[in-house]
C-alpha atoms as a PDB file:
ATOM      1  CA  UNK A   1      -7.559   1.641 -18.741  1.00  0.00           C
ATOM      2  CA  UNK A   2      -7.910  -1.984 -16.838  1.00  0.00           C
ATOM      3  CA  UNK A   3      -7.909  -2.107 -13.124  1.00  0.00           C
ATOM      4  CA  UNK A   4      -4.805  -4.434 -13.536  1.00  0.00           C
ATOM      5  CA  UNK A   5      -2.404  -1.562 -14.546  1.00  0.00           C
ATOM      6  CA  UNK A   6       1.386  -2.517 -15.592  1.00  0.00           C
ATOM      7  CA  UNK A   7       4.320  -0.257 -14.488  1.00  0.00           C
ATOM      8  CA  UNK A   8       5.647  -0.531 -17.884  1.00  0.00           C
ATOM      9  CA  UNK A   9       8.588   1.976 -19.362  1.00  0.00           C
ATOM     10  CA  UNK A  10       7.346   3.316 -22.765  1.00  0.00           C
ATOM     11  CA  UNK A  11       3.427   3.060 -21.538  1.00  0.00           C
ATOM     12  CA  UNK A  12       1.979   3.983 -18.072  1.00  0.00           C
ATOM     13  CA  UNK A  13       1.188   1.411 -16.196  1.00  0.00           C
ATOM     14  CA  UNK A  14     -11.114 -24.606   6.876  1.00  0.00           C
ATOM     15  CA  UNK A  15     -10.421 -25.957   8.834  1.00  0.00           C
ATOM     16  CA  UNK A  16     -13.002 -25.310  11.615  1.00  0.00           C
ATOM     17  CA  UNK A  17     -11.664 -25.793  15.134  1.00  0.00           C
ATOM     18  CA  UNK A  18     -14.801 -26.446  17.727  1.00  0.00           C
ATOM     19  CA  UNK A  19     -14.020 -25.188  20.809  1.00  0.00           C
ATOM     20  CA  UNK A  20     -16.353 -24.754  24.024  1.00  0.00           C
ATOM     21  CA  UNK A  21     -17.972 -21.191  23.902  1.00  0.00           C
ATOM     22  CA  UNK A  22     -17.180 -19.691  27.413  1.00  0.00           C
ATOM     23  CA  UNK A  23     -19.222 -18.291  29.999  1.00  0.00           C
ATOM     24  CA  UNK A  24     -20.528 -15.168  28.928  1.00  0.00           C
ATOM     25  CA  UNK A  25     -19.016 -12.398  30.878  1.00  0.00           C
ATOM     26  CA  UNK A  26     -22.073  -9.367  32.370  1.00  0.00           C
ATOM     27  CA  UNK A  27     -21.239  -5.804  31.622  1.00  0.00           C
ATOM     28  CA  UNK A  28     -19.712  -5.149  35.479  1.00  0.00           C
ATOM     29  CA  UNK A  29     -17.284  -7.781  34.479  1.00  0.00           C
ATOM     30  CA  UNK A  30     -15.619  -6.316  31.527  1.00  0.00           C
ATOM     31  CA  UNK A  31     -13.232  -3.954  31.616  1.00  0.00           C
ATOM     32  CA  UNK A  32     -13.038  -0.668  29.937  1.00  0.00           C
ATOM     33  CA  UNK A  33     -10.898  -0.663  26.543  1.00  0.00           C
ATOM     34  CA  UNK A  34     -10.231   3.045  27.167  1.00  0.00           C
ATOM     35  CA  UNK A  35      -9.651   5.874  24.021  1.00  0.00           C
ATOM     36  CA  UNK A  36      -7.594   5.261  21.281  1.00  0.00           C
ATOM     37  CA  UNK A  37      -7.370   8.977  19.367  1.00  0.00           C
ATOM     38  CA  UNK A  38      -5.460   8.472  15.925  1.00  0.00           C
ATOM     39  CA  UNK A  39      -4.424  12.197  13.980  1.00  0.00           C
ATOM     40  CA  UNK A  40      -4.990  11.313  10.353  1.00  0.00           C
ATOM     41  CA  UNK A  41      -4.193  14.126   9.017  1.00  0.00           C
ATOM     42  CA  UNK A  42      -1.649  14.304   5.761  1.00  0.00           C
ATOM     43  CA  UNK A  43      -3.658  10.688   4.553  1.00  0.00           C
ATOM     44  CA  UNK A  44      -3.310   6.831   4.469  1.00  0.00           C
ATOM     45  CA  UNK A  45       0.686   5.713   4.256  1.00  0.00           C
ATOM     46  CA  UNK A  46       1.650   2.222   3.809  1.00  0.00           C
ATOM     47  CA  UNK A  47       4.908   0.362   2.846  1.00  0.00           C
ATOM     48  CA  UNK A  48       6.039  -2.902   2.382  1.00  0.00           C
ATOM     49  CA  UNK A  49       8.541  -4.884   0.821  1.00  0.00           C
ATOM     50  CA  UNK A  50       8.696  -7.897  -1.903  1.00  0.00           C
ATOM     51  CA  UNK A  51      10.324 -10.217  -4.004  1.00  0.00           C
ATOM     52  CA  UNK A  52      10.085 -11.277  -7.364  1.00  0.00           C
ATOM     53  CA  UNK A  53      10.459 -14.804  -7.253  1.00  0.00           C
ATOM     54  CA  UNK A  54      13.967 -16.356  -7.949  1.00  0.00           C
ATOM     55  CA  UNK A  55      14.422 -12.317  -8.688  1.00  0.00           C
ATOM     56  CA  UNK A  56      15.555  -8.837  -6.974  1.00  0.00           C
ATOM     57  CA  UNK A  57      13.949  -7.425  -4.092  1.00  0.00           C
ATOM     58  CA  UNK A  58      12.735  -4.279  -3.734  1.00  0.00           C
ATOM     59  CA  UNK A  59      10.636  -1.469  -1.561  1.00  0.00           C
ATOM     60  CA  UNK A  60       7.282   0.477  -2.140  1.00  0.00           C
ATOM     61  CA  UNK A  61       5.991   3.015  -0.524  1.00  0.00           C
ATOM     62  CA  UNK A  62       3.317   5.471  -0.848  1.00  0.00           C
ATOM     63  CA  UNK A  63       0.443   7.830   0.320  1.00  0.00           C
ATOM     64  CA  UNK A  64      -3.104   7.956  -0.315  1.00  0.00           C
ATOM     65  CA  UNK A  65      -4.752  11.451   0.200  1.00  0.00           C
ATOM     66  CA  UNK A  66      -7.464  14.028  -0.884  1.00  0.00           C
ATOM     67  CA  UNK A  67      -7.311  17.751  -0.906  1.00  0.00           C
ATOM     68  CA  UNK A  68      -8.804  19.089   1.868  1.00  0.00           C
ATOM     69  CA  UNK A  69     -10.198  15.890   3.315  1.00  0.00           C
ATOM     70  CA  UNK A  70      -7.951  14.589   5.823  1.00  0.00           C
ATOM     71  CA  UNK A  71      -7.400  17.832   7.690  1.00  0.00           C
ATOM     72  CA  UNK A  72      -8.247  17.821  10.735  1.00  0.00           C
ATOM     73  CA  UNK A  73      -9.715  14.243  10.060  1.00  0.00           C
ATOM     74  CA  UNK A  74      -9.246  12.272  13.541  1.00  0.00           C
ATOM     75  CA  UNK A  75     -10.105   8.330  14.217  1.00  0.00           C
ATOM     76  CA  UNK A  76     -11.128   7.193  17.572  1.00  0.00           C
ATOM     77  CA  UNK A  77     -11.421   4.198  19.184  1.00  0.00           C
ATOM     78  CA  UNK A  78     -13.319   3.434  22.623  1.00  0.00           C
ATOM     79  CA  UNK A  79     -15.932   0.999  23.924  1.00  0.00           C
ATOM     80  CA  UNK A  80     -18.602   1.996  21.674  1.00  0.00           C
ATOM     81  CA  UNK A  81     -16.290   1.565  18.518  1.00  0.00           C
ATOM     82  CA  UNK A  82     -14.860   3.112  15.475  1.00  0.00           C
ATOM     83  CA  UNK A  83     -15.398   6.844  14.593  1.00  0.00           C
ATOM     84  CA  UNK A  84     -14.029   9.209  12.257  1.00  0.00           C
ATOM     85  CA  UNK A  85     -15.103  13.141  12.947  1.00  0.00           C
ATOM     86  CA  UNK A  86     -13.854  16.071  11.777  1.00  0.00           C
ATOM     87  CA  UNK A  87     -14.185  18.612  14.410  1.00  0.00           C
ATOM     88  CA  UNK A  88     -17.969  17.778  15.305  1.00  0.00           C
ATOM     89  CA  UNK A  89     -18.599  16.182  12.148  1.00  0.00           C
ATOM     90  CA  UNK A  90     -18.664  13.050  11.746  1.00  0.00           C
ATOM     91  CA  UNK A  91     -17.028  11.261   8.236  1.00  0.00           C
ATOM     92  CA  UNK A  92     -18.708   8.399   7.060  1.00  0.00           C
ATOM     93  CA  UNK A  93     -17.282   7.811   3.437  1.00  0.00           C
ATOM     94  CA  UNK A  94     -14.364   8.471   1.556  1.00  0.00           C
ATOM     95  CA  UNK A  95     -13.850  11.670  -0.867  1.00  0.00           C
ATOM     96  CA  UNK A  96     -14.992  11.441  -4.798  1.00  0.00           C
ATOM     97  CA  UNK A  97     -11.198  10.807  -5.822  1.00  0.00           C
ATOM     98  CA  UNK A  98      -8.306   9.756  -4.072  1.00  0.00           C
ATOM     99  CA  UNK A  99      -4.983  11.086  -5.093  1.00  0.00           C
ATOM    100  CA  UNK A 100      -2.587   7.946  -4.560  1.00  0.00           C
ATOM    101  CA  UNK A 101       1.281   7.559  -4.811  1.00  0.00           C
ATOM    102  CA  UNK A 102       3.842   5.083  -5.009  1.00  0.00           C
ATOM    103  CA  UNK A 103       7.529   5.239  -5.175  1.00  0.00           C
ATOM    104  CA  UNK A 104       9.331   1.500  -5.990  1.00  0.00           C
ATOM    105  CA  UNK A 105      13.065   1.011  -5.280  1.00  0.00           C
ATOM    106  CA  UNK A 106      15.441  -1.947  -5.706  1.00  0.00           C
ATOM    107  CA  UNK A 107      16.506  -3.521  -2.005  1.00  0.00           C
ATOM    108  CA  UNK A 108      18.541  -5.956  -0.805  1.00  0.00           C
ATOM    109  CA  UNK A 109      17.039  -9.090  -0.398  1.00  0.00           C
ATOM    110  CA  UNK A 110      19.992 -10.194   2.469  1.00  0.00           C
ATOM    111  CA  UNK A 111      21.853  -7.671   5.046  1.00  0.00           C
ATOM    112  CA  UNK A 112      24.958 -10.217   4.930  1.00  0.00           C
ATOM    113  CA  UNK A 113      27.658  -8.338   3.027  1.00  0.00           C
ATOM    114  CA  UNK A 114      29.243 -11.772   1.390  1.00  0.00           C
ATOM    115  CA  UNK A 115      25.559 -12.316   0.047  1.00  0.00           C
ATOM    116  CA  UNK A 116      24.952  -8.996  -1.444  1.00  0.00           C
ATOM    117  CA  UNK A 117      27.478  -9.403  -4.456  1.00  0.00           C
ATOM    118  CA  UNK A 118      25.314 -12.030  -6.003  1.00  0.00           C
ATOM    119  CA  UNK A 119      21.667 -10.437  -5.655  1.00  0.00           C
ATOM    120  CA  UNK A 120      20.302  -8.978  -9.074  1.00  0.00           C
ATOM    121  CA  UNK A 121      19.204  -5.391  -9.044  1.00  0.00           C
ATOM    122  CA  UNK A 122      15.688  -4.593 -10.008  1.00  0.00           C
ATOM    123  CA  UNK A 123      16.009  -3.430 -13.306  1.00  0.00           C
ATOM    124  CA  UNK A 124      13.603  -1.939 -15.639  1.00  0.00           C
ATOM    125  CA  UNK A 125      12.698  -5.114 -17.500  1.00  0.00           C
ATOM    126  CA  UNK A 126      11.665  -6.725 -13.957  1.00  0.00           C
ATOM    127  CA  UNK A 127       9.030  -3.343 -13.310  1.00  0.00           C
ATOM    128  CA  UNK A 128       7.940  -3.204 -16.822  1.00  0.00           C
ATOM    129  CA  UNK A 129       6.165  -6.768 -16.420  1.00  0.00           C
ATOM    130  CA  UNK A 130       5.035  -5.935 -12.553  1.00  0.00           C
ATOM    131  CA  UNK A 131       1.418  -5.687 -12.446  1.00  0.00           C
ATOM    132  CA  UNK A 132      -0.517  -3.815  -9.991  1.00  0.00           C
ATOM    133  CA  UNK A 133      -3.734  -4.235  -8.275  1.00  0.00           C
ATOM    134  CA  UNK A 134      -5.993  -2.814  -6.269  1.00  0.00           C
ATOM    135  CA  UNK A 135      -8.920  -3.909  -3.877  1.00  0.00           C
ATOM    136  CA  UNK A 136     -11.257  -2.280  -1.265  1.00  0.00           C
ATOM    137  CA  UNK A 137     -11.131  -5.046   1.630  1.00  0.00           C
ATOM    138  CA  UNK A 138     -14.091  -5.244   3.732  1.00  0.00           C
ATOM    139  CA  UNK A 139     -13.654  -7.181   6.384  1.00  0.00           C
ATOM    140  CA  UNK A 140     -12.226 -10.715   4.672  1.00  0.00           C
ATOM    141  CA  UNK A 141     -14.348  -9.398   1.713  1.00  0.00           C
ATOM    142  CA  UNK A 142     -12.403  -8.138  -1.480  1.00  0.00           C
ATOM    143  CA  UNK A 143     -13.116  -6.411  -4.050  1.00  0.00           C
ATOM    144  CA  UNK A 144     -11.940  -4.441  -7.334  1.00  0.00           C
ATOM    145  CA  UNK A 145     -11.138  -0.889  -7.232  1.00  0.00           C
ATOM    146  CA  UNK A 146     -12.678   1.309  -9.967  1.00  0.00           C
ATOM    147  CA  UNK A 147     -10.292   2.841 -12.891  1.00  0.00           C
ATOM    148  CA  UNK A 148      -7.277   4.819 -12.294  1.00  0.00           C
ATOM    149  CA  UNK A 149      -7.154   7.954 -13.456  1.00  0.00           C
ATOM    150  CA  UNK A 150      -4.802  10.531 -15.142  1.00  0.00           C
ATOM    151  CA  UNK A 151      -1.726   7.800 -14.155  1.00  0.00           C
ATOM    152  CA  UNK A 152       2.040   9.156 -14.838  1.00  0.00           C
ATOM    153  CA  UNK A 153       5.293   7.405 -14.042  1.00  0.00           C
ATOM    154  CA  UNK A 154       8.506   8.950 -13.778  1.00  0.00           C
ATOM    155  CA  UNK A 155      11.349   7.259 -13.765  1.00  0.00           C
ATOM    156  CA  UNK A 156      14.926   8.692 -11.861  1.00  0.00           C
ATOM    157  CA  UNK A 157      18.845   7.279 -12.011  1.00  0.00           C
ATOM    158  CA  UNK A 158      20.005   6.777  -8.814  1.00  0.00           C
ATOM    159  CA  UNK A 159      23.432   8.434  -8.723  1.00  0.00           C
ATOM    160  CA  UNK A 160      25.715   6.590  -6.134  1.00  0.00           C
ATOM    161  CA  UNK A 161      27.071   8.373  -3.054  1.00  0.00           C
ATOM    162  CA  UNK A 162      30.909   6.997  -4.381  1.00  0.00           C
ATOM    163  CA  UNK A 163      31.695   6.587  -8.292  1.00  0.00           C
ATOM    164  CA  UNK A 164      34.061   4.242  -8.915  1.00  0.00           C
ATOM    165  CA  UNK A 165      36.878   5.069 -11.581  1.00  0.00           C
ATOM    166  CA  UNK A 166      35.418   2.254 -13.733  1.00  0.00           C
ATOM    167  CA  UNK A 167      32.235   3.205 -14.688  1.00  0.00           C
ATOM    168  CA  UNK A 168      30.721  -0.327 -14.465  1.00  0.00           C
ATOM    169  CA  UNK A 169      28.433  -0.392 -12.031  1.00  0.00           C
ATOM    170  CA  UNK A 170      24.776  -1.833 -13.110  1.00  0.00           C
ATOM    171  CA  UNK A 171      22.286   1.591 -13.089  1.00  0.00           C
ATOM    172  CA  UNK A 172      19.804   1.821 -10.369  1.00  0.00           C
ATOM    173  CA  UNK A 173      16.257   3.010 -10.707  1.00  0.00           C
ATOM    174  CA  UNK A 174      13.488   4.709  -8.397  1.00  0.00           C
ATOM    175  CA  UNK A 175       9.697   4.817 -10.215  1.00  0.00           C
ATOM    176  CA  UNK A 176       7.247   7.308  -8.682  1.00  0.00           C
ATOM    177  CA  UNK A 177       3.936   6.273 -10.120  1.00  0.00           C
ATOM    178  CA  UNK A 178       0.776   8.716  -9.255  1.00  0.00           C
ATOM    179  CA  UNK A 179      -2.812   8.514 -10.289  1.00  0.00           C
ATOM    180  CA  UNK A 180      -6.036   9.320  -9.148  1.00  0.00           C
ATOM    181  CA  UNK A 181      -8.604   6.688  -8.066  1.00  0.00           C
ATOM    182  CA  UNK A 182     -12.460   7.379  -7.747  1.00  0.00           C
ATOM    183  CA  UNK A 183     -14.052   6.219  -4.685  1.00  0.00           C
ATOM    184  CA  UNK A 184     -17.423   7.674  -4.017  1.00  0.00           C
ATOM    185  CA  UNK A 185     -19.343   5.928  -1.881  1.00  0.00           C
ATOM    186  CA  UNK A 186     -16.875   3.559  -0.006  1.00  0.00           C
ATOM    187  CA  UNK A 187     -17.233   3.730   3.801  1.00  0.00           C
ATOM    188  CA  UNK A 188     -14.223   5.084   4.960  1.00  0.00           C
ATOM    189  CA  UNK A 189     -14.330   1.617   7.597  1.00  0.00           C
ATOM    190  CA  UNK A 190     -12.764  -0.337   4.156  1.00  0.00           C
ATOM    191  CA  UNK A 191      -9.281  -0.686   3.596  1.00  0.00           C
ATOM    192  CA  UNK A 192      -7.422  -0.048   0.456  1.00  0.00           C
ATOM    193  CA  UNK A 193      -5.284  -3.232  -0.738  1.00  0.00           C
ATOM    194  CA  UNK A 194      -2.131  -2.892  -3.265  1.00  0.00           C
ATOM    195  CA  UNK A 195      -0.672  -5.902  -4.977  1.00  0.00           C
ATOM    196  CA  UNK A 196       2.186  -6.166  -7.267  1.00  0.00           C
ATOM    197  CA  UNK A 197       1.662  -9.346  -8.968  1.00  0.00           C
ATOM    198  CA  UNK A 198       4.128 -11.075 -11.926  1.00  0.00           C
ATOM    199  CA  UNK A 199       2.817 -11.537 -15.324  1.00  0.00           C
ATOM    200  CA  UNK A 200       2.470 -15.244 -14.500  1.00  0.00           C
ATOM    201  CA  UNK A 201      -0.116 -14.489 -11.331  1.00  0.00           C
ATOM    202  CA  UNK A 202       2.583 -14.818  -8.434  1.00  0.00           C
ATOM    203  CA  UNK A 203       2.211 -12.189  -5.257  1.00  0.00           C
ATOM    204  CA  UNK A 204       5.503  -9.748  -5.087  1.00  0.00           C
ATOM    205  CA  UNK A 205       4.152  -8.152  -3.009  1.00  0.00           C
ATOM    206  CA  UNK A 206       0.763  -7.111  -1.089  1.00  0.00           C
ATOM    207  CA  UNK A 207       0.235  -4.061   1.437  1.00  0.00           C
ATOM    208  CA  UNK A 208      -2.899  -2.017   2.780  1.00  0.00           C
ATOM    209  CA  UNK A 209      -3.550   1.389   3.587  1.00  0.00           C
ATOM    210  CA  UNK A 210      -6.027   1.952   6.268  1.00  0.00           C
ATOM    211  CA  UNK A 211      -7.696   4.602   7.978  1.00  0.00           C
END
């Protein structure tokens, strides 16, 4: 399988500004950042939402996580930096495989009620030619993800809270898309990047999950 992965139906998816550099400040004269403790535990979640151009909006989100690895997993921030420990131990890498999931829903693109009536609805032609991507980001550095792994999609009718007597209401869809995603050896410091791109090259949308 490519690292460019489709959500199809029938098949699983300087400027440089110079500026003066200012006195340099001694260690009595900076202050204390203080400690930043952040409970990890359960994974990575992101979210975000897109828009296929001149098309429907819609929603992901999802959760990146491991068996076992994230319990108790802690990240801390203070003057010396960025830590991750586990009880005393400290984690330096991520786990073989990550176990990664993403659930896509049609959303409205405008809150204003007299706008809604004329929005599309994300339909399963628009997913089926959606194509995901996936980078480790480094710092501004990015770069490909290795193969996905044992990917399924499922693919559920929303039923609306009121049925009207007419039964002509365009079907709505919710995909839940899992796979696993090998990652031995990538400091844990690097964040994952998710892009749904059209089948012309256009961002839909682009979110990160990091630890």
């Amino acid at each position: 399988m490519k690292r460019a992965l489709y959500f199809g139906v029938a098949s699983l998816f300087v400027a440089f500004t110079v500026v003066a550099a200012p006195a340099q400040k001694t260690s009595k004269d900076l202050k204390p950042l203080g400690k930043t403790v952040w409970n990890l535990e359960g994974g990575a979640f992101f979210t975000t939402d897109g828009r296929i151009p001149n098309g429907p909006c819609f929603r992901m989100t999802g959760q990146a996580t491991a068996p076992e690895f994230f319990d108790k997993l802690k990240r801390i921030d203070d003057d010396s930096g960025t830590r991750y420990l586990r009880g005393a131990e400290t984690v330096t890498e991520y786990p073989p495989k990550l176990d990664v999931s993403i659930l896509l829903h049609g959303l409205p693109c405008s809150f204003f009620l007299k706008e809604k009536a004329f929005e599309p609805l994300l339909t399963k032609e628009d997913v089926s030619k959606l194509k995901l991507k996936l980078y480790w980001k480094h710092g501004v550095e990015l770069r490909p993800t290795g193969r996905f792994v044992d990917p399924i999609l499922h693919i559920r009718t929303l039923e609306p809270n009121i049925k009207p007597d007419a039964n002509d209401l365009q079907e709505r869809y919710e995909w839940n898309f899992t796979f696993g995603l090998p990652c031995e050896g990538v400091p844990i410091e690097d964040s994952l990047v998710f892009t749904f791109e059209t089948a012309d090259g256009a961002i839909a949308a682009r979110t990160s999950a990091r630890l």
